[in-house]
PDB file of N, CA and C in Angstrom:
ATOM      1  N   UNK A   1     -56.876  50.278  -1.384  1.00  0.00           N
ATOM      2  CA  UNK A   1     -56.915  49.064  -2.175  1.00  0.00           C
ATOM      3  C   UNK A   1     -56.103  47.983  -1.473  1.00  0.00           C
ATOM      4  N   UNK A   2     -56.658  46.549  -1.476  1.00  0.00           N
ATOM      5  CA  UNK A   2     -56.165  45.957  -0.803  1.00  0.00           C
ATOM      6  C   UNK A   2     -54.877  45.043  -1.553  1.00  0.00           C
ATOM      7  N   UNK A   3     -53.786  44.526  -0.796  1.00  0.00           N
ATOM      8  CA  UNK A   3     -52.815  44.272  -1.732  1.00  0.00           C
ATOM      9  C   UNK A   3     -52.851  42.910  -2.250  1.00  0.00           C
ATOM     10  N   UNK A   4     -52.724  42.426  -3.439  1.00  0.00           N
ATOM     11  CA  UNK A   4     -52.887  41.172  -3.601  1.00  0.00           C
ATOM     12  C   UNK A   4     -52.167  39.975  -3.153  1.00  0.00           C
ATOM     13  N   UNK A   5     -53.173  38.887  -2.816  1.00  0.00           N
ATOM     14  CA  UNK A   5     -52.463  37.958  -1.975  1.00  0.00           C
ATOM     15  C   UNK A   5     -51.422  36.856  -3.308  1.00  0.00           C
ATOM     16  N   UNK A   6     -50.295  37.311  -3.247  1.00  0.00           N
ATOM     17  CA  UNK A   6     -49.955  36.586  -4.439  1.00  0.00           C
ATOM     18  C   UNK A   6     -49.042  34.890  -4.019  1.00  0.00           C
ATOM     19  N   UNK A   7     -49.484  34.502  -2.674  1.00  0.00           N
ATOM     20  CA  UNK A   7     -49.612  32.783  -2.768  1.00  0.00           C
ATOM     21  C   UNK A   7     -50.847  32.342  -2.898  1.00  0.00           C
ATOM     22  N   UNK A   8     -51.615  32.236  -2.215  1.00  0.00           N
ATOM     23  CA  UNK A   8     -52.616  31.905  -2.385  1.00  0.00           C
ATOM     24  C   UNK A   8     -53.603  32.236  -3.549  1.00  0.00           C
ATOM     25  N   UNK A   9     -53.407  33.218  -3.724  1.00  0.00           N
ATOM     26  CA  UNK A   9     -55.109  33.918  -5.307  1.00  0.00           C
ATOM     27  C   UNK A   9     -53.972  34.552  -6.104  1.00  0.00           C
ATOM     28  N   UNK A  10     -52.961  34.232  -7.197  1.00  0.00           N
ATOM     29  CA  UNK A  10     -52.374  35.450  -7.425  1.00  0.00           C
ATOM     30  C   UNK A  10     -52.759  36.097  -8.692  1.00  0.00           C
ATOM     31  N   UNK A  11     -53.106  37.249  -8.675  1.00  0.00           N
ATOM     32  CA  UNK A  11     -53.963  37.928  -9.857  1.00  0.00           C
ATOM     33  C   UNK A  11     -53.693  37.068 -11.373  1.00  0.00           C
ATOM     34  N   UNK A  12     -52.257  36.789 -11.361  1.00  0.00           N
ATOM     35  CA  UNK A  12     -52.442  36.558 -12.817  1.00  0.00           C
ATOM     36  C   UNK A  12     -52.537  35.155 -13.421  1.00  0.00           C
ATOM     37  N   UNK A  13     -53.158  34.350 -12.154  1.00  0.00           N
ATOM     38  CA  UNK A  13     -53.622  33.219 -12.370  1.00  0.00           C
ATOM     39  C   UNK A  13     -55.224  33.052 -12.228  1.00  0.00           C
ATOM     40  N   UNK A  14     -55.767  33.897 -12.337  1.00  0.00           N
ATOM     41  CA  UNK A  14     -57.428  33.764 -12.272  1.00  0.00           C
ATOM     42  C   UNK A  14     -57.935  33.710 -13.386  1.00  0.00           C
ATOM     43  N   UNK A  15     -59.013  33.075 -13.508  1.00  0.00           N
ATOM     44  CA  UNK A  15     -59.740  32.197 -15.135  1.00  0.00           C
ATOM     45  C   UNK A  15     -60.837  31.341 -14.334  1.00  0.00           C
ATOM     46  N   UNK A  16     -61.541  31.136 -15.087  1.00  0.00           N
ATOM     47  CA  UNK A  16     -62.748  29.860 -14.643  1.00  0.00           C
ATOM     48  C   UNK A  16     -62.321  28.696 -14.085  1.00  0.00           C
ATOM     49  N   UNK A  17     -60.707  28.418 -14.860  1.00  0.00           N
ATOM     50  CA  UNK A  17     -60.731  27.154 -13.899  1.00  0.00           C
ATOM     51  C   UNK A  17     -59.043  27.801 -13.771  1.00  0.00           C
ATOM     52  N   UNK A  18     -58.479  27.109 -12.399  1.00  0.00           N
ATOM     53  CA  UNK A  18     -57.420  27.384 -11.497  1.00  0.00           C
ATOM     54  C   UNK A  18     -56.328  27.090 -12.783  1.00  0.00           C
ATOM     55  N   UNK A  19     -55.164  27.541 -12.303  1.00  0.00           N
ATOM     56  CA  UNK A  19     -53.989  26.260 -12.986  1.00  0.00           C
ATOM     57  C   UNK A  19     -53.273  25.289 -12.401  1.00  0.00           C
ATOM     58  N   UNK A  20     -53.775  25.424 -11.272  1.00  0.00           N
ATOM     59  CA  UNK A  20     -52.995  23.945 -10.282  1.00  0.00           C
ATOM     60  C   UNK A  20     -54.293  23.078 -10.842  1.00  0.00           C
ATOM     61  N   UNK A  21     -55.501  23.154 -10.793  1.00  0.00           N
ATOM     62  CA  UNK A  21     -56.694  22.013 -11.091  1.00  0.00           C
ATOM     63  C   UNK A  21     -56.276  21.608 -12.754  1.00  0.00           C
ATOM     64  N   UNK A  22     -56.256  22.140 -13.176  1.00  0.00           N
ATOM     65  CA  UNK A  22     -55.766  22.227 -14.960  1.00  0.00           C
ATOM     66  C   UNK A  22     -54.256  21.198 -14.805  1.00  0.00           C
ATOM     67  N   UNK A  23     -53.515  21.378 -14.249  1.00  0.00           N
ATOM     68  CA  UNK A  23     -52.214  20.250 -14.135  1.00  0.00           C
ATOM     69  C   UNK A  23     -52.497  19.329 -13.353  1.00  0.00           C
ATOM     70  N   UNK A  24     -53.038  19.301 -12.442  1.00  0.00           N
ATOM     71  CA  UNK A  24     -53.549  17.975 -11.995  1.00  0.00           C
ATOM     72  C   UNK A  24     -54.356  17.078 -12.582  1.00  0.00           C
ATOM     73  N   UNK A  25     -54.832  17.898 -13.190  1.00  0.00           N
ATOM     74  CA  UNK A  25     -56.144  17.601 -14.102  1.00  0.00           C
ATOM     75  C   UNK A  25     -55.481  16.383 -15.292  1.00  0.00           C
ATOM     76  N   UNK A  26     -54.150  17.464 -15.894  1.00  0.00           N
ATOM     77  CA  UNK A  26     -53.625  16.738 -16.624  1.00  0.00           C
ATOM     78  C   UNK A  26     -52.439  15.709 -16.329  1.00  0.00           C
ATOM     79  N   UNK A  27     -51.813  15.772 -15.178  1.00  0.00           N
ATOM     80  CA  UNK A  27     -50.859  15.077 -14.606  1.00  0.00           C
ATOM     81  C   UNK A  27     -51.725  13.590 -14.012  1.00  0.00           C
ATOM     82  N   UNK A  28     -52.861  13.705 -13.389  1.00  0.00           N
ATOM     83  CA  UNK A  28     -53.246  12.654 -12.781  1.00  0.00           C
ATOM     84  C   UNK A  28     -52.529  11.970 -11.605  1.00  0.00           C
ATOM     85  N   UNK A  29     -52.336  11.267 -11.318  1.00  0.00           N
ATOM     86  CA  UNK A  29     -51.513  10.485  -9.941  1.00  0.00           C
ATOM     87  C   UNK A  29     -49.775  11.029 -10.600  1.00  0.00           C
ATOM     88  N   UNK A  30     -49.626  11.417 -11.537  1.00  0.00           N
ATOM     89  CA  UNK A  30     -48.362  12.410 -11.158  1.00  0.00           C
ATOM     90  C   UNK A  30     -48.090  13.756 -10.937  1.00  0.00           C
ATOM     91  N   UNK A  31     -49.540  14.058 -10.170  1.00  0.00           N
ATOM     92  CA  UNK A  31     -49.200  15.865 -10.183  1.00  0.00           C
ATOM     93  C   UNK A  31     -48.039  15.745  -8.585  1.00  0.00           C
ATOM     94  N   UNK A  32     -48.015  14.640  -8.222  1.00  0.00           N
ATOM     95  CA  UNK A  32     -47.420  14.396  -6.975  1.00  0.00           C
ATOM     96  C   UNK A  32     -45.850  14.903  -7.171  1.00  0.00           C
ATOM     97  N   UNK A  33     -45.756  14.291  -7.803  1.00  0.00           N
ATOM     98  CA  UNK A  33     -43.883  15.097  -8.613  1.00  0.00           C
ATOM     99  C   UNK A  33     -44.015  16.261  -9.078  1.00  0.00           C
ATOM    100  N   UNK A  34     -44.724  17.235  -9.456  1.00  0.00           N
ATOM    101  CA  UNK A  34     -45.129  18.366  -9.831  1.00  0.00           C
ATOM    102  C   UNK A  34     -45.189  19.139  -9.045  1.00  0.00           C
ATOM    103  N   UNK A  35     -45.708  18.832  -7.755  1.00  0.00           N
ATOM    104  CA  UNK A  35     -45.966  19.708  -6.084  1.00  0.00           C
ATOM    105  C   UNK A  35     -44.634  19.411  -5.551  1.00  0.00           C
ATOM    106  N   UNK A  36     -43.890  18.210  -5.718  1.00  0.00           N
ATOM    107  CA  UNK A  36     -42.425  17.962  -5.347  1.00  0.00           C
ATOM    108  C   UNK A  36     -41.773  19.237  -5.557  1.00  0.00           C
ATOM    109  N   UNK A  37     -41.454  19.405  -7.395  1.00  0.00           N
ATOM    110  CA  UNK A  37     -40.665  20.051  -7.871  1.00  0.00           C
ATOM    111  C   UNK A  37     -40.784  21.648  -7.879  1.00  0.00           C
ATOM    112  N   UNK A  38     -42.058  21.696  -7.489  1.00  0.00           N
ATOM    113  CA  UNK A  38     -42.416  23.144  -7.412  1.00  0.00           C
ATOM    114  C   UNK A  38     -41.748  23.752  -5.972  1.00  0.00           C
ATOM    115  N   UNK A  39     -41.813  23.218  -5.132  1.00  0.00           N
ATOM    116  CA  UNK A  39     -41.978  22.578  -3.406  1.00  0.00           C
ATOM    117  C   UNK A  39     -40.129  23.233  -3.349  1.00  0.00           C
ATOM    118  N   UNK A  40     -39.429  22.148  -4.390  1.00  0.00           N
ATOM    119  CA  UNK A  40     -38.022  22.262  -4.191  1.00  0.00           C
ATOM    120  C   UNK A  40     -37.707  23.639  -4.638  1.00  0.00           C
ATOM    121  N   UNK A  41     -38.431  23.786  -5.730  1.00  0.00           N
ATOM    122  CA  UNK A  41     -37.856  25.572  -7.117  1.00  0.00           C
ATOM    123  C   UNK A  41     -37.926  26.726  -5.872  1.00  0.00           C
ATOM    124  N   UNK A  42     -39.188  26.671  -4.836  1.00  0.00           N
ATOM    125  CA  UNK A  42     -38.902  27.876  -4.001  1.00  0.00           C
ATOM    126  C   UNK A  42     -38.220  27.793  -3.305  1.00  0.00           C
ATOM    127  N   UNK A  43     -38.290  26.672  -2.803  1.00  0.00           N
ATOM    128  CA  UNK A  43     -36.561  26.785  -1.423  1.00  0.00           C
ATOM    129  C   UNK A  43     -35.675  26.720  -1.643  1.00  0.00           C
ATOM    130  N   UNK A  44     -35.152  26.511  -2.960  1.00  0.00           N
ATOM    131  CA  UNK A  44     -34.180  26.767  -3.634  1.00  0.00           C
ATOM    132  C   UNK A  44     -34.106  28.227  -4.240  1.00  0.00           C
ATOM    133  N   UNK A  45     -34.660  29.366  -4.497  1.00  0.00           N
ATOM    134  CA  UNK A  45     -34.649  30.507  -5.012  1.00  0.00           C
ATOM    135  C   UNK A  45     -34.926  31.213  -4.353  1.00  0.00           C
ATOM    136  N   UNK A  46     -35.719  30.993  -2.622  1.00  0.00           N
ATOM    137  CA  UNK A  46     -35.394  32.406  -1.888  1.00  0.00           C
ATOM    138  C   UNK A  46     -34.113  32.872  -1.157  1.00  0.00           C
ATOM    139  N   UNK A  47     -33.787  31.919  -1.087  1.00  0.00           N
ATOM    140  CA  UNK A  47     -32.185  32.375  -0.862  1.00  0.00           C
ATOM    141  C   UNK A  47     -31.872  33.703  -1.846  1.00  0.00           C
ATOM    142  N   UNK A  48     -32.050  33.805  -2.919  1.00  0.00           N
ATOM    143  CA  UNK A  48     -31.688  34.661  -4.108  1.00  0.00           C
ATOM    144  C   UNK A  48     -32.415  36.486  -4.063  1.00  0.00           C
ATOM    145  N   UNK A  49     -33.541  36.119  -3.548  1.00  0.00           N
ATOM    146  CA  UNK A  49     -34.404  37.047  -3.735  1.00  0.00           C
ATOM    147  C   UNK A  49     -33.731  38.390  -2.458  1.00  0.00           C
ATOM    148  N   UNK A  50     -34.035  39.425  -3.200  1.00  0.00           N
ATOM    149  CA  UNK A  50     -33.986  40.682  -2.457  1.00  0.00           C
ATOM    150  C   UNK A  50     -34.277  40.926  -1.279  1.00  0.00           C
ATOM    151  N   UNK A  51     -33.834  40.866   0.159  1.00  0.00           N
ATOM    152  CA  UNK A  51     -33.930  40.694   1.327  1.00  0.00           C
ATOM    153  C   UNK A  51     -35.259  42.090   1.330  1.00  0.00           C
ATOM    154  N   UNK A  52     -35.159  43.274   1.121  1.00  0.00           N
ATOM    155  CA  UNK A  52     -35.469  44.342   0.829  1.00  0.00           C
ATOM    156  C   UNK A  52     -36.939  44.253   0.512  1.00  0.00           C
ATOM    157  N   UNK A  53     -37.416  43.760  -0.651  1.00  0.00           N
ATOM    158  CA  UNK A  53     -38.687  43.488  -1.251  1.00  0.00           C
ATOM    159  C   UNK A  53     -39.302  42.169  -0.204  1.00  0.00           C
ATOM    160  N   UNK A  54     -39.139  41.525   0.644  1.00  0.00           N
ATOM    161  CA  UNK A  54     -40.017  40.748   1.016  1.00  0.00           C
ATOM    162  C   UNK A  54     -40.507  39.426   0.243  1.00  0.00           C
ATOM    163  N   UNK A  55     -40.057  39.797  -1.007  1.00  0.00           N
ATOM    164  CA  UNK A  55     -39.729  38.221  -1.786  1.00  0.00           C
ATOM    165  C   UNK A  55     -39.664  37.187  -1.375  1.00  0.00           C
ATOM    166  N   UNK A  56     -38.291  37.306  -0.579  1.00  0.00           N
ATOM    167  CA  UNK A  56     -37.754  35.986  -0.091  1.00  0.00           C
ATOM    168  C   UNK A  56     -39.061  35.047   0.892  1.00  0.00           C
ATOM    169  N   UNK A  57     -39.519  35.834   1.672  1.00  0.00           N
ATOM    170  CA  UNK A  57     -40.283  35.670   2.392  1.00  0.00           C
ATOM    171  C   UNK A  57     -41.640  34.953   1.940  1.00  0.00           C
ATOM    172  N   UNK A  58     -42.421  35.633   0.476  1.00  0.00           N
ATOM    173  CA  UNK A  58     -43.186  35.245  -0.492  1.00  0.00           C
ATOM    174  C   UNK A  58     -42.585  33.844  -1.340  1.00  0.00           C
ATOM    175  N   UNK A  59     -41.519  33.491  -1.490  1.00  0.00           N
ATOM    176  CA  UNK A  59     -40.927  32.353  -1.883  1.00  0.00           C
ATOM    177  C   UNK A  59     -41.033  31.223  -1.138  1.00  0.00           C
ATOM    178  N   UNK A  60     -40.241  31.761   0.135  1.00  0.00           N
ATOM    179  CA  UNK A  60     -40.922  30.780   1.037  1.00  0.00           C
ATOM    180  C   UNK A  60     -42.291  30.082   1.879  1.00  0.00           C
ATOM    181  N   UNK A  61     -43.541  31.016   1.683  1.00  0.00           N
ATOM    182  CA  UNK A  61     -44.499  30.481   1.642  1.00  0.00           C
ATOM    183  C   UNK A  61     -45.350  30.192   0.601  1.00  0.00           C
ATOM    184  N   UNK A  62     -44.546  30.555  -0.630  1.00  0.00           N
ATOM    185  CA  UNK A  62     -45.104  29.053  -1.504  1.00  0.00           C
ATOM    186  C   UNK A  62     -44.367  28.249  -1.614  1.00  0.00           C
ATOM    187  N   UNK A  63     -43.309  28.019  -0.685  1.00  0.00           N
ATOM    188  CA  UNK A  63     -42.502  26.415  -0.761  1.00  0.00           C
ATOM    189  C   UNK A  63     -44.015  26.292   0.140  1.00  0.00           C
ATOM    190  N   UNK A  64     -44.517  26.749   1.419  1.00  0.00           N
ATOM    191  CA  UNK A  64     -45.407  25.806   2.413  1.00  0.00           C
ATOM    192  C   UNK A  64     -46.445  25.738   1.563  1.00  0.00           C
ATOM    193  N   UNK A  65     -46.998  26.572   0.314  1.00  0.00           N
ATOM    194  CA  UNK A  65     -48.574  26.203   0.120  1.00  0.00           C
ATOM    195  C   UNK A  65     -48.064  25.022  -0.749  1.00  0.00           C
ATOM    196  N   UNK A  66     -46.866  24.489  -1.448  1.00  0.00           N
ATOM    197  CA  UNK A  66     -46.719  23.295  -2.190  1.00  0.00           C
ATOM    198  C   UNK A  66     -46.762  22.156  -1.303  1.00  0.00           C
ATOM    199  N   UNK A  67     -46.179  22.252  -0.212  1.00  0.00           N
ATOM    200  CA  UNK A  67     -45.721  21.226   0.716  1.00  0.00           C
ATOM    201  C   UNK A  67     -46.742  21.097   0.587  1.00  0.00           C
ATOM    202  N   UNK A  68     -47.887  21.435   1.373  1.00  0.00           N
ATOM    203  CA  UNK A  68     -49.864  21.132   1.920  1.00  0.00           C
ATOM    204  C   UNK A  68     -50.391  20.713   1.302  1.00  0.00           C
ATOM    205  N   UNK A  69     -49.801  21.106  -0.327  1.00  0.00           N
ATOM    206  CA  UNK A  69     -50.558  20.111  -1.406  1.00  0.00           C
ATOM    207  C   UNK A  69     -50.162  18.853  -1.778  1.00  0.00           C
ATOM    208  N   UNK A  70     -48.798  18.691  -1.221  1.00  0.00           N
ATOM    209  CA  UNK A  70     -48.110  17.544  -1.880  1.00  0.00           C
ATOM    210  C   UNK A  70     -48.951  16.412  -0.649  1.00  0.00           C
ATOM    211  N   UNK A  71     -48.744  17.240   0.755  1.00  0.00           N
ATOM    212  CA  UNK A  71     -49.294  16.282   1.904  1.00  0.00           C
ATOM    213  C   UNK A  71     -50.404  15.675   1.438  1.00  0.00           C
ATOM    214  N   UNK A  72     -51.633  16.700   1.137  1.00  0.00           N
ATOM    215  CA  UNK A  72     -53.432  16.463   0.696  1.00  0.00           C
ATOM    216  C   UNK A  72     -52.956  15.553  -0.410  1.00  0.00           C
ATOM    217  N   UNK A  73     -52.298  15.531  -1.448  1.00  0.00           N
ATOM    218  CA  UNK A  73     -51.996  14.678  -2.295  1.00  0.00           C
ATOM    219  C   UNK A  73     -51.405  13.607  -1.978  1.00  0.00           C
ATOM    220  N   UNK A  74     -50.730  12.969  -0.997  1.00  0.00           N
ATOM    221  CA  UNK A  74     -49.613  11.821  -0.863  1.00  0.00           C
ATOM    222  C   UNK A  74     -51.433  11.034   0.069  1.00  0.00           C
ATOM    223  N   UNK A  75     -51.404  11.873   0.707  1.00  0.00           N
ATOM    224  CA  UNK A  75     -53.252  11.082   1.490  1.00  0.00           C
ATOM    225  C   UNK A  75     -54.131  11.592   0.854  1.00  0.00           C
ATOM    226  N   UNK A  76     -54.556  11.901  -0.299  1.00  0.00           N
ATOM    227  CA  UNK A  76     -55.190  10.994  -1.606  1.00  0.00           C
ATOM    228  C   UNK A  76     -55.288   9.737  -2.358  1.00  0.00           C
ATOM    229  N   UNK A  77     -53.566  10.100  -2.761  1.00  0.00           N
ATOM    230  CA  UNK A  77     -53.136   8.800  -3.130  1.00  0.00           C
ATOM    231  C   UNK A  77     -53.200   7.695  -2.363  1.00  0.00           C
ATOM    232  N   UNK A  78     -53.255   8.222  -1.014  1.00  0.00           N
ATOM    233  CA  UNK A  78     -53.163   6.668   0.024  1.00  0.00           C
ATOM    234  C   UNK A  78     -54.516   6.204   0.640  1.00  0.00           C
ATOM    235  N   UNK A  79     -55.543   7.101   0.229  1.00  0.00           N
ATOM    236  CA  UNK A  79     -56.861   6.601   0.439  1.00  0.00           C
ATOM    237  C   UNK A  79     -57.414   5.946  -0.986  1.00  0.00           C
ATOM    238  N   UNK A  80     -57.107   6.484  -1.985  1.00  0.00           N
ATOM    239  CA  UNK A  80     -56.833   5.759  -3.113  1.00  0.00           C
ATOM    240  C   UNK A  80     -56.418   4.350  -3.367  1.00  0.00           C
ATOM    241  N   UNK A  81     -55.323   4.304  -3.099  1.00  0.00           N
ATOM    242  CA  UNK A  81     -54.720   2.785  -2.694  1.00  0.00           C
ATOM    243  C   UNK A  81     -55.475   1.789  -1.933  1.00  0.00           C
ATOM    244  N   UNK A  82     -56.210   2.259  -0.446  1.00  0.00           N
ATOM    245  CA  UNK A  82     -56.994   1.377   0.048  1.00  0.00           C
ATOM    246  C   UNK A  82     -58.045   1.091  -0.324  1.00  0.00           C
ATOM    247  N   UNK A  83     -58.612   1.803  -1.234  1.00  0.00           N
ATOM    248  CA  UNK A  83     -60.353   0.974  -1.951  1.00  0.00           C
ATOM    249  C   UNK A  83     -59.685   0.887  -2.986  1.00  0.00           C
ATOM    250  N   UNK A  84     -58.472   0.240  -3.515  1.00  0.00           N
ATOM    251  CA  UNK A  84     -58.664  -0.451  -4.666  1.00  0.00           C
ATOM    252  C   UNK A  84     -58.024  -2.077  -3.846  1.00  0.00           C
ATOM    253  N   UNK A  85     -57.083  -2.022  -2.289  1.00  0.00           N
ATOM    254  CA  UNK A  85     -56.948  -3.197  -2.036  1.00  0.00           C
ATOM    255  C   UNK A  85     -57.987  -4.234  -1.757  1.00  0.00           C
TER     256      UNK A  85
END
């Protein structure tokens, strides 16, 4: 059995629709502070995590899958900005 990828797909977030699309959904041009704060909560808490379990390690690459979103999001917003100048 293969082990679950828990940054990217993590089992106990699957449903018809995502929950990052569902907060964006509902955040709108502020899910940008949302990918911030998420971005900061892991690099701030793998420090903490069990060297042992590989945690830490899992913490820190969902600080990177937030970063990628905040990026795709900051050049959204900024292609956004130019068809409304």
């Amino acid at each position: 059995m293969q082990k679950p990828d828990m940054v990217n797909q993590p089992p106990h977030y699957q449903g018809d629709i995502e929950c990052i699309d569902y907060i964006q959904q509902q955040l709108g041009d502020n899910f940008r502070y949302y990918l911030e704060g998420a971005s900061i909560k892991y690099m701030h808490r793998f420090k903490y995590k069990h060297k042992d379990t590989g945690k830490e390690i899992e913490d820190l690459q969902k600080n990177q899958w937030y970063d990628s979103k905040l990026i795709e999001e900051l050049q959204r917003l900024k292609e956004q900005e130019k068809l409304i100048e």
